[in-house]
PDB file of N, CA and C in Angstrom:
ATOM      1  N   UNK A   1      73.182  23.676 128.255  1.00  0.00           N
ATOM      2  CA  UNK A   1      74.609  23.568 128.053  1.00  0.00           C
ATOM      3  C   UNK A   1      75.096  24.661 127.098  1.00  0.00           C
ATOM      4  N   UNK A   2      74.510  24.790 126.073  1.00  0.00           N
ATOM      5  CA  UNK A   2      74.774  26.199 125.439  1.00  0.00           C
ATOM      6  C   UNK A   2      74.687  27.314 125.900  1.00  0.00           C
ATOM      7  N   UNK A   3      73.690  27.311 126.585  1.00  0.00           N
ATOM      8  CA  UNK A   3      73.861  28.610 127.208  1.00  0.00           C
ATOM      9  C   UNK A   3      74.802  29.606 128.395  1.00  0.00           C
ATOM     10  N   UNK A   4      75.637  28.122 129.082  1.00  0.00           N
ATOM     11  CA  UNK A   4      76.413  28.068 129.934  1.00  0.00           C
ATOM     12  C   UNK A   4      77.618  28.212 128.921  1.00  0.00           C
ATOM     13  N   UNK A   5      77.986  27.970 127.767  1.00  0.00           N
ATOM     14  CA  UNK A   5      79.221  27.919 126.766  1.00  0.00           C
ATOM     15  C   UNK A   5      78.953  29.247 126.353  1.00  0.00           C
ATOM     16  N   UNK A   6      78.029  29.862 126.177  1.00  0.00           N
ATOM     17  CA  UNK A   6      78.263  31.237 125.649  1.00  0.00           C
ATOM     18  C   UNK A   6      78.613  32.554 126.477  1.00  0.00           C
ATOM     19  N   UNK A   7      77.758  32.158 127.533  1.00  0.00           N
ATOM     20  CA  UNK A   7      77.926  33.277 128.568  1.00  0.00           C
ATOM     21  C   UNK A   7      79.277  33.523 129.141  1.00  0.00           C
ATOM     22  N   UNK A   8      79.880  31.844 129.029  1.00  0.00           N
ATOM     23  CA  UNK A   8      81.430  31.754 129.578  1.00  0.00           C
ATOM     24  C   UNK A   8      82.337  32.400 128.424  1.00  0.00           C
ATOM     25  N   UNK A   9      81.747  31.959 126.823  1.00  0.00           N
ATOM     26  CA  UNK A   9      82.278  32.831 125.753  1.00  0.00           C
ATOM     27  C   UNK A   9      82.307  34.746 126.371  1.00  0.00           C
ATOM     28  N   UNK A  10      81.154  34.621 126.526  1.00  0.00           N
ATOM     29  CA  UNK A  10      81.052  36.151 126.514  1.00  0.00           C
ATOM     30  C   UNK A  10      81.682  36.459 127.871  1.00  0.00           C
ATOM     31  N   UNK A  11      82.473  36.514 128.601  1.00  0.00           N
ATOM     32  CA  UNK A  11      82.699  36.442 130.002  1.00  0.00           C
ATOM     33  C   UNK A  11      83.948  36.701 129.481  1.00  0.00           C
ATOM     34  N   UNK A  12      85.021  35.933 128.844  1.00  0.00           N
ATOM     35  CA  UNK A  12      86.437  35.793 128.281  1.00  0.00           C
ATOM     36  C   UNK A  12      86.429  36.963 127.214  1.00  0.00           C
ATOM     37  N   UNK A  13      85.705  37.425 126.712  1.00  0.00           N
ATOM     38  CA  UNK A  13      85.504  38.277 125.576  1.00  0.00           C
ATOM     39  C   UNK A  13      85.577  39.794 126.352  1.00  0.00           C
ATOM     40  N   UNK A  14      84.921  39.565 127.352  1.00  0.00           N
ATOM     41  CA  UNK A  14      84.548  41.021 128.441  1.00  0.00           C
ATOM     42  C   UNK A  14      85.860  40.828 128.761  1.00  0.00           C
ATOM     43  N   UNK A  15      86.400  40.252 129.506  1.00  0.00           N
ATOM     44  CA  UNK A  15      87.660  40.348 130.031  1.00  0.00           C
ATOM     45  C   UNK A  15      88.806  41.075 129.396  1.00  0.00           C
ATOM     46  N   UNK A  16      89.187  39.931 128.036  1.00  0.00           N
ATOM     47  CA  UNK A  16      90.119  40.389 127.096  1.00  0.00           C
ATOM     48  C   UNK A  16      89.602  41.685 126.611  1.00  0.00           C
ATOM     49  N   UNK A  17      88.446  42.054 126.482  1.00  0.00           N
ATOM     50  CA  UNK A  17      88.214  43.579 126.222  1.00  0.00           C
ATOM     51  C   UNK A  17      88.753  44.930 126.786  1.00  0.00           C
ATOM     52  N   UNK A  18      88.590  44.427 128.361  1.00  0.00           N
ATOM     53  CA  UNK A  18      88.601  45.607 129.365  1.00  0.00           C
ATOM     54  C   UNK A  18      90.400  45.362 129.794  1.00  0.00           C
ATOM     55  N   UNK A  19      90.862  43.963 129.534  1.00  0.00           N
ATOM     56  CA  UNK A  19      92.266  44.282 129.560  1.00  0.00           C
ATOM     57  C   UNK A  19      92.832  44.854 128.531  1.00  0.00           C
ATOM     58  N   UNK A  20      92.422  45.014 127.241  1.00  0.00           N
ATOM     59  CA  UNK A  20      93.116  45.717 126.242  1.00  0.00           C
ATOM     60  C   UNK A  20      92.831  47.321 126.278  1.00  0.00           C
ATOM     61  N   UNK A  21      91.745  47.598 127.137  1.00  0.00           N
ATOM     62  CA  UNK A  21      91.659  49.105 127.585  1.00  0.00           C
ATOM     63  C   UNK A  21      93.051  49.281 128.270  1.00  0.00           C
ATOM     64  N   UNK A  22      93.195  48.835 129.395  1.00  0.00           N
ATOM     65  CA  UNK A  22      93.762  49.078 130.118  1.00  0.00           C
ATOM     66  C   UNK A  22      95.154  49.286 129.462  1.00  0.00           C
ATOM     67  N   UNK A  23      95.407  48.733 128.774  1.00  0.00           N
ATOM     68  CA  UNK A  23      96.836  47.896 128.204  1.00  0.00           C
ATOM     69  C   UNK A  23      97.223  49.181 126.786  1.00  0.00           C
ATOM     70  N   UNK A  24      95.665  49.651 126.503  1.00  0.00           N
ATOM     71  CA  UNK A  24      96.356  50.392 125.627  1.00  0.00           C
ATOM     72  C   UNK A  24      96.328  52.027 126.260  1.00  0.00           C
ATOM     73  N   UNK A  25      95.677  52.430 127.238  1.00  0.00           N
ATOM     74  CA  UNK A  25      95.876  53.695 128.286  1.00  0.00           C
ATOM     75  C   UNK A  25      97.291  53.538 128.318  1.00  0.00           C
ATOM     76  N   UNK A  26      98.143  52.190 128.833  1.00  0.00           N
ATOM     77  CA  UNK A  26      99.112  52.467 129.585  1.00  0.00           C
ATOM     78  C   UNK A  26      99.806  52.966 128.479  1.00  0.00           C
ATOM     79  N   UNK A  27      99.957  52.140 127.288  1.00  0.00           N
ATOM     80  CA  UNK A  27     100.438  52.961 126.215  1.00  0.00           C
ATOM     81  C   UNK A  27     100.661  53.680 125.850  1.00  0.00           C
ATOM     82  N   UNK A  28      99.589  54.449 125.738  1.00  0.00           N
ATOM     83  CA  UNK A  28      99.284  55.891 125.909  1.00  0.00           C
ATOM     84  C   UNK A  28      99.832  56.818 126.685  1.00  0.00           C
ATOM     85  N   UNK A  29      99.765  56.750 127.630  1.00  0.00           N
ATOM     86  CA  UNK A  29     101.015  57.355 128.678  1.00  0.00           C
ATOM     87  C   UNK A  29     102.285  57.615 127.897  1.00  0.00           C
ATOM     88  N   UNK A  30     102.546  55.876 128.078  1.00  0.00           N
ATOM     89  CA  UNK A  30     104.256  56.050 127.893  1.00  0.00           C
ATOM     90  C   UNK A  30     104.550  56.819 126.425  1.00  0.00           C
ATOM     91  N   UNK A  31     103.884  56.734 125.710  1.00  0.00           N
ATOM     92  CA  UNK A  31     103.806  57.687 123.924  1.00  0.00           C
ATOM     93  C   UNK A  31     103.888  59.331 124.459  1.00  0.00           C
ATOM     94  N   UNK A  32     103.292  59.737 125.749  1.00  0.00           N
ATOM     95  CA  UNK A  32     102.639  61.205 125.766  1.00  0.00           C
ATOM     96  C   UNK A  32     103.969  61.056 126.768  1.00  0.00           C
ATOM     97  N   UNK A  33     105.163  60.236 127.398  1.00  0.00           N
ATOM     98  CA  UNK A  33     106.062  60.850 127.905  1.00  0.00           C
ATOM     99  C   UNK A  33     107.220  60.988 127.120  1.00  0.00           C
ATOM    100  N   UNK A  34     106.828  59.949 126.337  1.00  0.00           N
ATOM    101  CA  UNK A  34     108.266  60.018 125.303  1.00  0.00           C
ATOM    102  C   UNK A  34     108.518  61.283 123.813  1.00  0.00           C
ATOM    103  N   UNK A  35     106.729  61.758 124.150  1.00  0.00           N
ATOM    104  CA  UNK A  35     106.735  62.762 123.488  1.00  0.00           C
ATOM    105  C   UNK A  35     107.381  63.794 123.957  1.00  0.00           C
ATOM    106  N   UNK A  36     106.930  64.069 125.335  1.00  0.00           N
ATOM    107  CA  UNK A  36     107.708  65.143 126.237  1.00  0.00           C
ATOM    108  C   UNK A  36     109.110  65.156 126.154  1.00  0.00           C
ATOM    109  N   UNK A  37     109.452  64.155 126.557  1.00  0.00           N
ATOM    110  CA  UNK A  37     111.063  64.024 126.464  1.00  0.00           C
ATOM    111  C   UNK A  37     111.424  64.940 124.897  1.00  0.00           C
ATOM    112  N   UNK A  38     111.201  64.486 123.755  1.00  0.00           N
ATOM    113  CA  UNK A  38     111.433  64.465 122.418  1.00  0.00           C
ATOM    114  C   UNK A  38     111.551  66.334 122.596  1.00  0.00           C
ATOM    115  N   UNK A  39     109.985  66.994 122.967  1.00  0.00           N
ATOM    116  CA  UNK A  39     110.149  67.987 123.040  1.00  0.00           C
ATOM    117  C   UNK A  39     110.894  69.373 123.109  1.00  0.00           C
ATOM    118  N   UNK A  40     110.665  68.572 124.896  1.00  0.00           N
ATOM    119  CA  UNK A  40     112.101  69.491 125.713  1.00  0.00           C
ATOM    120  C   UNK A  40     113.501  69.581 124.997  1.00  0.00           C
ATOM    121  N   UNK A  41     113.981  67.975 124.791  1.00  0.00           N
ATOM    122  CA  UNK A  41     115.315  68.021 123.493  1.00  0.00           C
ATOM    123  C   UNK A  41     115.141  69.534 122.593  1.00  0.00           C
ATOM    124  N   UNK A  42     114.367  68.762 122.108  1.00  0.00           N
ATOM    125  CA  UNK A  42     114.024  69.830 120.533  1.00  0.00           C
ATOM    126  C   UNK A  42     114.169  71.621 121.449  1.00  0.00           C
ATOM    127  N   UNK A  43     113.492  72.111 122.309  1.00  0.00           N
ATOM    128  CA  UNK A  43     114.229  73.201 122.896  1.00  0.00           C
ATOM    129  C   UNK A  43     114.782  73.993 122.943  1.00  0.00           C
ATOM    130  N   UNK A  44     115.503  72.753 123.884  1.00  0.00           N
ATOM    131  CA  UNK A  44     116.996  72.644 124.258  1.00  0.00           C
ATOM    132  C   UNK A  44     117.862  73.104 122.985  1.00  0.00           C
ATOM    133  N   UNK A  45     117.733  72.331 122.089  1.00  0.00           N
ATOM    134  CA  UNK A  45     118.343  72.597 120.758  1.00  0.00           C
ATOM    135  C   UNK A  45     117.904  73.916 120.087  1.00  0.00           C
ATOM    136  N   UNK A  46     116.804  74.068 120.133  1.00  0.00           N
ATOM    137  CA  UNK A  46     116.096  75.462 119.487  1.00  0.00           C
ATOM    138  C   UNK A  46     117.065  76.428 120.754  1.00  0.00           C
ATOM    139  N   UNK A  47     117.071  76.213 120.994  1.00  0.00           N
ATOM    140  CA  UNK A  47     117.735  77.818 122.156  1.00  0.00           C
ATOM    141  C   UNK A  47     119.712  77.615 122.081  1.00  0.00           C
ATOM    142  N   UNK A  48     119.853  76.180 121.361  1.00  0.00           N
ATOM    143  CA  UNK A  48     121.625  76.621 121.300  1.00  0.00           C
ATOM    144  C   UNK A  48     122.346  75.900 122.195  1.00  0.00           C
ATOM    145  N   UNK A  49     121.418  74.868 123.336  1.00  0.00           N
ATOM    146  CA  UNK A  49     122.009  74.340 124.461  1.00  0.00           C
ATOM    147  C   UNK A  49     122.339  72.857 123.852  1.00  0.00           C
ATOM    148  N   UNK A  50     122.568  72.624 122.570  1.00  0.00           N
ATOM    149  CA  UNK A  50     122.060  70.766 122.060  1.00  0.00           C
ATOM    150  C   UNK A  50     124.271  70.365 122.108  1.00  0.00           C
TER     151      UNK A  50
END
């Protein structure tokens, strides 16, 4: 019986692991587009067009 409680422990543990990969990639993204955006602005402004 313990051994069936842990493995199921460790099973929920793998899970919530590999979803917080995922979860923080996507993150990641959206940070590296909102950087872009920020960028281009900045530019835009550096050249006189703001």
């Amino acid at each position: 019986m313990k051994r069936l409680i842990v493995l199921m422990m460790l099973a929920m543990f793998s899970m919530s692991t590999l979803t917080a990969c995922n979860t923080m990639a996507g993150v990641g993204k959206d940070v590296s587009k909102a950087g872009e955006k920020v960028e281009d602005k900045a530019e835009d402004c550096k050249d006189g067009k703001c």
